[in-house]
C-alpha atoms as a PDB file:
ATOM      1  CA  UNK A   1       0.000   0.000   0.000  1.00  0.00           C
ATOM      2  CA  UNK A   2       3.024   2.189   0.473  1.00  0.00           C
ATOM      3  CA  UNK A   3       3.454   2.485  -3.374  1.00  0.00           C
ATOM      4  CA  UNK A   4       0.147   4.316  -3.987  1.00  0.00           C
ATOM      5  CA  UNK A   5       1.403   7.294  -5.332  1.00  0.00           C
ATOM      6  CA  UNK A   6       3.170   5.667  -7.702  1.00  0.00           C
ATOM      7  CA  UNK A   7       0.709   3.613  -9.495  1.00  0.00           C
ATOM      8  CA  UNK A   8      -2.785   5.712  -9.313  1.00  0.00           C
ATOM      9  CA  UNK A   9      -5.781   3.617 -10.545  1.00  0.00           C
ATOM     10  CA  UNK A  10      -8.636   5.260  -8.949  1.00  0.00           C
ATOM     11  CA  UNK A  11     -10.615   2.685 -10.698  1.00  0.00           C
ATOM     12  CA  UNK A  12      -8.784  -0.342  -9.986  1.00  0.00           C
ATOM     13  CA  UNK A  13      -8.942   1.051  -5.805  1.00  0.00           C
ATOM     14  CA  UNK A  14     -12.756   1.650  -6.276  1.00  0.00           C
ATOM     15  CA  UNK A  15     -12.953  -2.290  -7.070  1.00  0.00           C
ATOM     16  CA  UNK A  16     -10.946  -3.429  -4.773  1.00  0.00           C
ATOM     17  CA  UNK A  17     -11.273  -4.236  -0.963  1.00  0.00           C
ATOM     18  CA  UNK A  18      -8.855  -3.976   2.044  1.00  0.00           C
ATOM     19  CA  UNK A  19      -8.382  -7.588   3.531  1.00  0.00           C
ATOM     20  CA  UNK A  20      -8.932  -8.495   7.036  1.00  0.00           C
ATOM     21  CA  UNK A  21     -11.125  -9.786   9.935  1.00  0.00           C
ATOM     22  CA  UNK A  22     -13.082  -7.121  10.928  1.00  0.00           C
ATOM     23  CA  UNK A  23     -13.492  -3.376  11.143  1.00  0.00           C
ATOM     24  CA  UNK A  24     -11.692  -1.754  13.780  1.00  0.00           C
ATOM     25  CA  UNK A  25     -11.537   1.611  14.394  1.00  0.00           C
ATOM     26  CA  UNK A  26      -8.226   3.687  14.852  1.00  0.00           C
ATOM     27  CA  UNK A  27      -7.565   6.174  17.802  1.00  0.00           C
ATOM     28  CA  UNK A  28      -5.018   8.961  18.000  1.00  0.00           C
ATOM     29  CA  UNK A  29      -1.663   8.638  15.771  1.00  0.00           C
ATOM     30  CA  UNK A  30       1.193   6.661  15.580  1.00  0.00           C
ATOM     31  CA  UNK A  31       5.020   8.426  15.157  1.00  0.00           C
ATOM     32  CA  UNK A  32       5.984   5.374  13.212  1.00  0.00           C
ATOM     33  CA  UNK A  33       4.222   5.130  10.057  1.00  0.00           C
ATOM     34  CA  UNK A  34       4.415   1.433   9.223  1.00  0.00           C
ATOM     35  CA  UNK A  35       1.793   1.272  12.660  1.00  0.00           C
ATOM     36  CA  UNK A  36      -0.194   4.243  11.756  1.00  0.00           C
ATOM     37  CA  UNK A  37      -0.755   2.550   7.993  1.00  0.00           C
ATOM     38  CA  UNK A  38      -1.138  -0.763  10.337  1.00  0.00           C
ATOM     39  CA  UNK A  39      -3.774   0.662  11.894  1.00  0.00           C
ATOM     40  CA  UNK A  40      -5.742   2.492   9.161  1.00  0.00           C
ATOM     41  CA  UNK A  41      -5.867  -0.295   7.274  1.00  0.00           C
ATOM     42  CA  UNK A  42      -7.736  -2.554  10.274  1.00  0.00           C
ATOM     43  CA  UNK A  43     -10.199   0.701  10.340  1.00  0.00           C
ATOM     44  CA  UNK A  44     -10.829  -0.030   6.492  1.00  0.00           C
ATOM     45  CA  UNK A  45     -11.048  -3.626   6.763  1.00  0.00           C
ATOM     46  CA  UNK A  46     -13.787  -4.818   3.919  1.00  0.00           C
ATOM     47  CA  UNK A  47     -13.990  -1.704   2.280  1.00  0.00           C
ATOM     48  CA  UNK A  48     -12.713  -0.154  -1.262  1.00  0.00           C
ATOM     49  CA  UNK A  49      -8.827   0.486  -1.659  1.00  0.00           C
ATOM     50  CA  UNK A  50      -9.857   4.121  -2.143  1.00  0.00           C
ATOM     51  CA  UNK A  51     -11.788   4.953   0.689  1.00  0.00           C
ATOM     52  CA  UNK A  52      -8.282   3.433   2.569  1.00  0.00           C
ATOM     53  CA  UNK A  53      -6.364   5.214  -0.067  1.00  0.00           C
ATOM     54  CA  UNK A  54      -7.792   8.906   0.494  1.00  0.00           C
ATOM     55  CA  UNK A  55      -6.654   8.492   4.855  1.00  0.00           C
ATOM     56  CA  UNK A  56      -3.465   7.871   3.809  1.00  0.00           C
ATOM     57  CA  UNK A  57      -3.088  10.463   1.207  1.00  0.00           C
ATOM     58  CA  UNK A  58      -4.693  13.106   4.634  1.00  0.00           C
ATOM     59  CA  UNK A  59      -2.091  10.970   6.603  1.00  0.00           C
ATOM     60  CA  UNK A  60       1.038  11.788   3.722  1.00  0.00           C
ATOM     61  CA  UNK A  61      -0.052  15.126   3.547  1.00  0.00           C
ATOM     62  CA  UNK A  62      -0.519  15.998   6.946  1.00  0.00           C
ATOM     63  CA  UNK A  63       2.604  14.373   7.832  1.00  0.00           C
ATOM     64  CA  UNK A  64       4.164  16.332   4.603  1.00  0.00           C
ATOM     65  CA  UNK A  65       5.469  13.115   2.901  1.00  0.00           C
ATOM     66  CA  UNK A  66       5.606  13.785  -0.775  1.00  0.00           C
ATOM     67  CA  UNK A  67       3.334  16.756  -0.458  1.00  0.00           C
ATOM     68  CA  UNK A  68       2.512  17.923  -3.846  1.00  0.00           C
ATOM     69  CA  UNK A  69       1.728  14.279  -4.970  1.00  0.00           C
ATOM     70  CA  UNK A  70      -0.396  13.602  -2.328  1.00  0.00           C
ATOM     71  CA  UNK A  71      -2.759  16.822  -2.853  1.00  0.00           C
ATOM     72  CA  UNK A  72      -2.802  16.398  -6.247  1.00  0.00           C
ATOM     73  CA  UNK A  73      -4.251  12.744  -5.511  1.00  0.00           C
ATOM     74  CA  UNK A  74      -6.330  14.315  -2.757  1.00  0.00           C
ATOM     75  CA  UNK A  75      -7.697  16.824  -5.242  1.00  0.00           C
ATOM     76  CA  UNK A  76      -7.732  14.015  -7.963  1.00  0.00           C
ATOM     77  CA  UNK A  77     -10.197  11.493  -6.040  1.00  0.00           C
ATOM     78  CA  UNK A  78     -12.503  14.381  -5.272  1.00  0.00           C
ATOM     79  CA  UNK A  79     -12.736  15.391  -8.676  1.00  0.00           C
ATOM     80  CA  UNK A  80     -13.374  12.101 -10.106  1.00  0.00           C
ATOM     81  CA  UNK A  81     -15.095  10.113  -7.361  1.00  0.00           C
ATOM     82  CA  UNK A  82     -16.535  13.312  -4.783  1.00  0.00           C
ATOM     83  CA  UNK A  83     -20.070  11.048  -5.266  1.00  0.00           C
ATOM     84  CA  UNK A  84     -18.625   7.745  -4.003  1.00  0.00           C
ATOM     85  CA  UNK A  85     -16.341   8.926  -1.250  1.00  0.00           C
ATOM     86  CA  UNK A  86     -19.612  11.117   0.235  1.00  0.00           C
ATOM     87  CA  UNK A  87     -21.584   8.122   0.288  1.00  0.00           C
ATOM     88  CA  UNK A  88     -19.141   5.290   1.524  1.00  0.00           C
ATOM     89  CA  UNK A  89     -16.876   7.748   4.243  1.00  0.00           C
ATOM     90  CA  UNK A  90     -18.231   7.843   7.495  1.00  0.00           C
ATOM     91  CA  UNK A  91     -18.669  11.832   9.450  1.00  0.00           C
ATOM     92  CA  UNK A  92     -15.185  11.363  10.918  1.00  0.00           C
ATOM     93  CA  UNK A  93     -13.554  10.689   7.414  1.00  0.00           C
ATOM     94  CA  UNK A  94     -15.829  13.534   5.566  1.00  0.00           C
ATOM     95  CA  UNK A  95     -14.540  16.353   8.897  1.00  0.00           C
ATOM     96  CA  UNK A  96     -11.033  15.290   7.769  1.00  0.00           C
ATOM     97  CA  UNK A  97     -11.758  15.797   4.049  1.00  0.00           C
ATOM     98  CA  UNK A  98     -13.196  18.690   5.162  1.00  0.00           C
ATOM     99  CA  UNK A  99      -9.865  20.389   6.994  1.00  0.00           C
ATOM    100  CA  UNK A 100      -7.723  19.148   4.535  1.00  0.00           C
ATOM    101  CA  UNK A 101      -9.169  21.006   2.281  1.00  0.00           C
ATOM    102  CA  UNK A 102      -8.767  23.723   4.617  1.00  0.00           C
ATOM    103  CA  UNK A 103      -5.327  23.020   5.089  1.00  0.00           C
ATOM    104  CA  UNK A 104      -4.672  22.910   1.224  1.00  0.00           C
ATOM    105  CA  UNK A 105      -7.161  24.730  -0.557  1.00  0.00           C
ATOM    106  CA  UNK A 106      -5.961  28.015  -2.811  1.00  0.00           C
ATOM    107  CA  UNK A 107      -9.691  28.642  -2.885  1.00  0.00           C
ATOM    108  CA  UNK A 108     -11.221  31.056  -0.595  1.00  0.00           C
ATOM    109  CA  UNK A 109     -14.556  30.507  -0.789  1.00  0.00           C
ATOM    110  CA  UNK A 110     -13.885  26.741  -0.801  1.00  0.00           C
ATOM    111  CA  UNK A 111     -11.802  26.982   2.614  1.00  0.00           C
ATOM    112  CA  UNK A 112     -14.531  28.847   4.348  1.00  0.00           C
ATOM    113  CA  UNK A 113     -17.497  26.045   3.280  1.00  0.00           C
ATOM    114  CA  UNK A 114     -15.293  23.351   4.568  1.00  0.00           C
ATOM    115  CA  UNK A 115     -14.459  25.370   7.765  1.00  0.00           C
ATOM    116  CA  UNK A 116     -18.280  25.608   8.357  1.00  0.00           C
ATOM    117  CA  UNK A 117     -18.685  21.564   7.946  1.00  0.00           C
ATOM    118  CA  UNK A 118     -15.704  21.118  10.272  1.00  0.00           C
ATOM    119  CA  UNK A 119     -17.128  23.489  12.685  1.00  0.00           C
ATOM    120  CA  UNK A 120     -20.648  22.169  12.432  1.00  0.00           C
ATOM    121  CA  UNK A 121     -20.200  18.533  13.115  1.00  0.00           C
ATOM    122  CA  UNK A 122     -17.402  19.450  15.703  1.00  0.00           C
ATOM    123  CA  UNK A 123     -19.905  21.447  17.755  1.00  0.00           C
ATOM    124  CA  UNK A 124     -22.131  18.682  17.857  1.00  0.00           C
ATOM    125  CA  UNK A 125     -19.185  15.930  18.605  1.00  0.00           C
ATOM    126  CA  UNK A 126     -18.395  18.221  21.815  1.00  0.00           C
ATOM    127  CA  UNK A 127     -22.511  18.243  22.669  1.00  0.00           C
ATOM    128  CA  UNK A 128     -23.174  15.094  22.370  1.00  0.00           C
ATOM    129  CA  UNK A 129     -19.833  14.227  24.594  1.00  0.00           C
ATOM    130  CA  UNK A 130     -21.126  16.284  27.031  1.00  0.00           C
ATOM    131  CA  UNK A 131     -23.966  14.921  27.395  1.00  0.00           C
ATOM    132  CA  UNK A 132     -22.481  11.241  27.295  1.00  0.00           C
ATOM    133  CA  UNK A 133     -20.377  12.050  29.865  1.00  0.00           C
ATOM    134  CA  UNK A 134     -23.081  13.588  32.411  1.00  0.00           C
ATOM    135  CA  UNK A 135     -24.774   9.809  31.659  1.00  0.00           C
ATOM    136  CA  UNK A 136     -28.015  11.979  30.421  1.00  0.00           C
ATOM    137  CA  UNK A 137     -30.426   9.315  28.448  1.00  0.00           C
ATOM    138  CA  UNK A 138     -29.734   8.958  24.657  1.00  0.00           C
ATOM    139  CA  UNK A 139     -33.349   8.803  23.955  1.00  0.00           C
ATOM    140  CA  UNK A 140     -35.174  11.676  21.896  1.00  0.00           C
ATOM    141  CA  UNK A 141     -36.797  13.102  24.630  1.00  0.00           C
ATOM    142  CA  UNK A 142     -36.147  16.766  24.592  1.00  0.00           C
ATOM    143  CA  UNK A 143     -38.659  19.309  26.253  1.00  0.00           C
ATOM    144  CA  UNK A 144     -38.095  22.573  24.650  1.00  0.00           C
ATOM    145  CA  UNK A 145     -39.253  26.044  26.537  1.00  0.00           C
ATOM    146  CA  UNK A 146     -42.042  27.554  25.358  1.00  0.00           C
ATOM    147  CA  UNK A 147     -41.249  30.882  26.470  1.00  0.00           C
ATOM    148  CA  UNK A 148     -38.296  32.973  26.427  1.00  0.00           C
ATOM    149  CA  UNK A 149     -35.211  31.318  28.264  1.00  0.00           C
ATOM    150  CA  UNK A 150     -31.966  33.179  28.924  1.00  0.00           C
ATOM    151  CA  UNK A 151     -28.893  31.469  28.653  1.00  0.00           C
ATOM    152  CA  UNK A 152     -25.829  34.043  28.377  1.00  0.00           C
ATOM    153  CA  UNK A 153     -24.526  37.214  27.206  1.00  0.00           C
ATOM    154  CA  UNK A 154     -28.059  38.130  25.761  1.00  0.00           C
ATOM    155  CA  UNK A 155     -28.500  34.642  23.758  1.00  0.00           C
ATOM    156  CA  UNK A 156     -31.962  33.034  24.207  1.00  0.00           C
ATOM    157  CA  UNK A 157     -32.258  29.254  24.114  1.00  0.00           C
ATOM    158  CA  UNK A 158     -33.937  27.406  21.032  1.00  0.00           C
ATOM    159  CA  UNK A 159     -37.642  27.730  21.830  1.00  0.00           C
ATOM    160  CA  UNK A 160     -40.854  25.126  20.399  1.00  0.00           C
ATOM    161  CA  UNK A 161     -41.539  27.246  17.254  1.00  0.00           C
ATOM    162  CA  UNK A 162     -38.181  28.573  16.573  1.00  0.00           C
ATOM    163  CA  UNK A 163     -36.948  29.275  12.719  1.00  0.00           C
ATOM    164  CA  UNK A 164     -33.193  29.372  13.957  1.00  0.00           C
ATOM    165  CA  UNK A 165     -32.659  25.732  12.647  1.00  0.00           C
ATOM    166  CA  UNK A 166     -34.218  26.504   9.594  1.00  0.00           C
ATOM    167  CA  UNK A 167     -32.500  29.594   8.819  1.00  0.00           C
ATOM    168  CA  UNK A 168     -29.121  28.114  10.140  1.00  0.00           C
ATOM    169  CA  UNK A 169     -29.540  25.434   7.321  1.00  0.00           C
ATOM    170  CA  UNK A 170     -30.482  27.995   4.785  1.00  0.00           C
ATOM    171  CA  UNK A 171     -27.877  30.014   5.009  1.00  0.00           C
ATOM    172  CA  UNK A 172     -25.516  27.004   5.129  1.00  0.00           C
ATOM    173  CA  UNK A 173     -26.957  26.030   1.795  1.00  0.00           C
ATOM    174  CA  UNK A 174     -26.042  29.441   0.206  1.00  0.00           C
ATOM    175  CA  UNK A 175     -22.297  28.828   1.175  1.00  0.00           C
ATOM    176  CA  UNK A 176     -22.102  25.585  -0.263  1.00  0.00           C
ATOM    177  CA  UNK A 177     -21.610  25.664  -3.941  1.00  0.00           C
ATOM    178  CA  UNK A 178     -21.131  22.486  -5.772  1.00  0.00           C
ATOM    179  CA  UNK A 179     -17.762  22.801  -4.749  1.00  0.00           C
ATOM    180  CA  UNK A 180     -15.925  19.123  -2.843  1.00  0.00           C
ATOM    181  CA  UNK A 181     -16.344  21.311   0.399  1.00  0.00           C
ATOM    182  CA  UNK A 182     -20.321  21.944  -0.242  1.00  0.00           C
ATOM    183  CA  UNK A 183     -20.640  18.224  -0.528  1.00  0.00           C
ATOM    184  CA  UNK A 184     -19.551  17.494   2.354  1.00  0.00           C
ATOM    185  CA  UNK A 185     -21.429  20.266   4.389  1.00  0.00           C
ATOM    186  CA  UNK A 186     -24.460  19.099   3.131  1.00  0.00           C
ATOM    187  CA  UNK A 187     -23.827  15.243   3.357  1.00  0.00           C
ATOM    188  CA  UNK A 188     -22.979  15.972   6.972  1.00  0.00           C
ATOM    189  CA  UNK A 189     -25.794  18.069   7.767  1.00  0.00           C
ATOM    190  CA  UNK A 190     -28.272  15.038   6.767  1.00  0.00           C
ATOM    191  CA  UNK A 191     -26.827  12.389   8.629  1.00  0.00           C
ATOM    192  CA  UNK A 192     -26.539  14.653  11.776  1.00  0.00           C
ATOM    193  CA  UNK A 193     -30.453  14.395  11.529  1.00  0.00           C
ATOM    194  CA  UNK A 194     -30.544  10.893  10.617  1.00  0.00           C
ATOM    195  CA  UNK A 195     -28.511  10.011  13.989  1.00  0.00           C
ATOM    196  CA  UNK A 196     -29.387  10.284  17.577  1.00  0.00           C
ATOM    197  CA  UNK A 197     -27.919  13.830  17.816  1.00  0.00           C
ATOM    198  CA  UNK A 198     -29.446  17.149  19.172  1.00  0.00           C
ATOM    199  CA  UNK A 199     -30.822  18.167  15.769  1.00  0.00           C
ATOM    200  CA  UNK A 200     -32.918  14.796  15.496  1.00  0.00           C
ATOM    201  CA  UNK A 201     -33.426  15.042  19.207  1.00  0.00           C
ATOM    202  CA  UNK A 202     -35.551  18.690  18.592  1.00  0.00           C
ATOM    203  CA  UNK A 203     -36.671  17.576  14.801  1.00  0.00           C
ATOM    204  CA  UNK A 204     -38.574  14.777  16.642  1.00  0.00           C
ATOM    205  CA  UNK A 205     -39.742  17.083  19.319  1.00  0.00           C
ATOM    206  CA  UNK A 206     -41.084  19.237  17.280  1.00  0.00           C
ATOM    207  CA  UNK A 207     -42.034  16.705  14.611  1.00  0.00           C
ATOM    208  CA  UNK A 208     -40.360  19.352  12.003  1.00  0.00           C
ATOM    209  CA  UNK A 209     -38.928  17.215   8.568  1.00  0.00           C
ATOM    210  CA  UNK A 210     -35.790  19.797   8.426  1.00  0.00           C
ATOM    211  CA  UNK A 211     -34.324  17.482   5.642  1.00  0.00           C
ATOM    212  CA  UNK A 212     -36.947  18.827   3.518  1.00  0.00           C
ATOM    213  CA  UNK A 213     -34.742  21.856   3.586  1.00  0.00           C
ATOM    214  CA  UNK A 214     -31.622  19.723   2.235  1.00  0.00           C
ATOM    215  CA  UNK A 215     -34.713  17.915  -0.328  1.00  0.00           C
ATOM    216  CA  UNK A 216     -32.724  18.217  -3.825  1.00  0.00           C
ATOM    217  CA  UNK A 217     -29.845  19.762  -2.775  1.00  0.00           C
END
């Protein structure tokens, strides 16, 4: 797998499948790379070459290994297979996509739409840790006030009725061109309403179909 750079078949990679006995996901990074590749690849166990193949071009490039070869492969898989790696990447994959194009990106407008996916799914990773921490139940049972609710510094919290998830969503939409970094702000704002996160928590409580805002899109 080292050689990847070398012999690009994005085709070949989609048809193909990493070997092994069962997923298993990484944690936190190894200095030696051999073990950090090690590890990936157990991650990627049973699925394509490429999804495998676009962590370790994030992993060569954030490790600057052969830099300008590996974001021109970055950039390469997104132009030619941006519909396949939305679909098959899980949230933690896309937020990486996400700040390396961030990292990389001579686009302005493209940095900023993948700095709002980042942002948005990372502001939900530290709620939904919070809350897993303080052992509150996982089960869509939200209450939302009814009234007006101070919270801080003149904010207000979200009340039954409130358009701020709507407009939030709106305006995220009008960011996110049809650019690699719009893809993936979108694709993660669905699934954070398809999982057991705040947002589905308060779409259930209010039995409000805000996907119908992402319908098309």
């Amino acid at each position: 797998m080292d050689d990847f750079l070398d012999n690009i078949d994005l085709k070949q990679w989609k048809e193909s499948f990493v070997s092994g006995s069962g997923k298993v996901y990484s944690f936190g990074r190894r200095r030696d790379l051999s073990a950090h590749i090690e590890m990936l690849t157990k991650e990627f166990s049973g699925c394509s070459q490429l999804e495998l193949i676009h962590a370790l071009t994030i992993v060569y490039i954030r490790r600057g290994m052969r830099e300008n070869e590996s974001i021109n492969l970055f950039w390469l898989m997104w132009s030619k297979e941006s519909n396949f790696l939305l679909q098959k990447l899980d949230s933690r994959w896309l937020i990486s996509a996400a700040d390396t194009i961030i990292d990389v990106s001579n686009e302005p407008n493209e940095k900023t739409t993948a700095f709002a996916a980042t942002l948005f799914m990372n502001m939900i990773k530290l709620y939904e840790t919070e809350r897993l921490y303080n052992n509150f139940s996982l089960e869509s049972n939200i209450q939302l006030p009814k009234k007006y609710l101070d919270l801080f510094d003149g904010l207000s919290a979200f009340v039954e009725g409130g358009d701020m998830i709507n407009n939030l969503m709106e305006r995220s939409l009008k960011i996110s061109s049809n650019s690699n970094s719009g893809g993936i702000l979108r694709e993660l704002m669905r699934r954070s309403f398809q999982h057991d996160t705040v947002l589905y928590r308060i779409a259930v409580a209010t039995r409000q179909n805000y996907l119908a805002t992402l319908k098309n899109q």
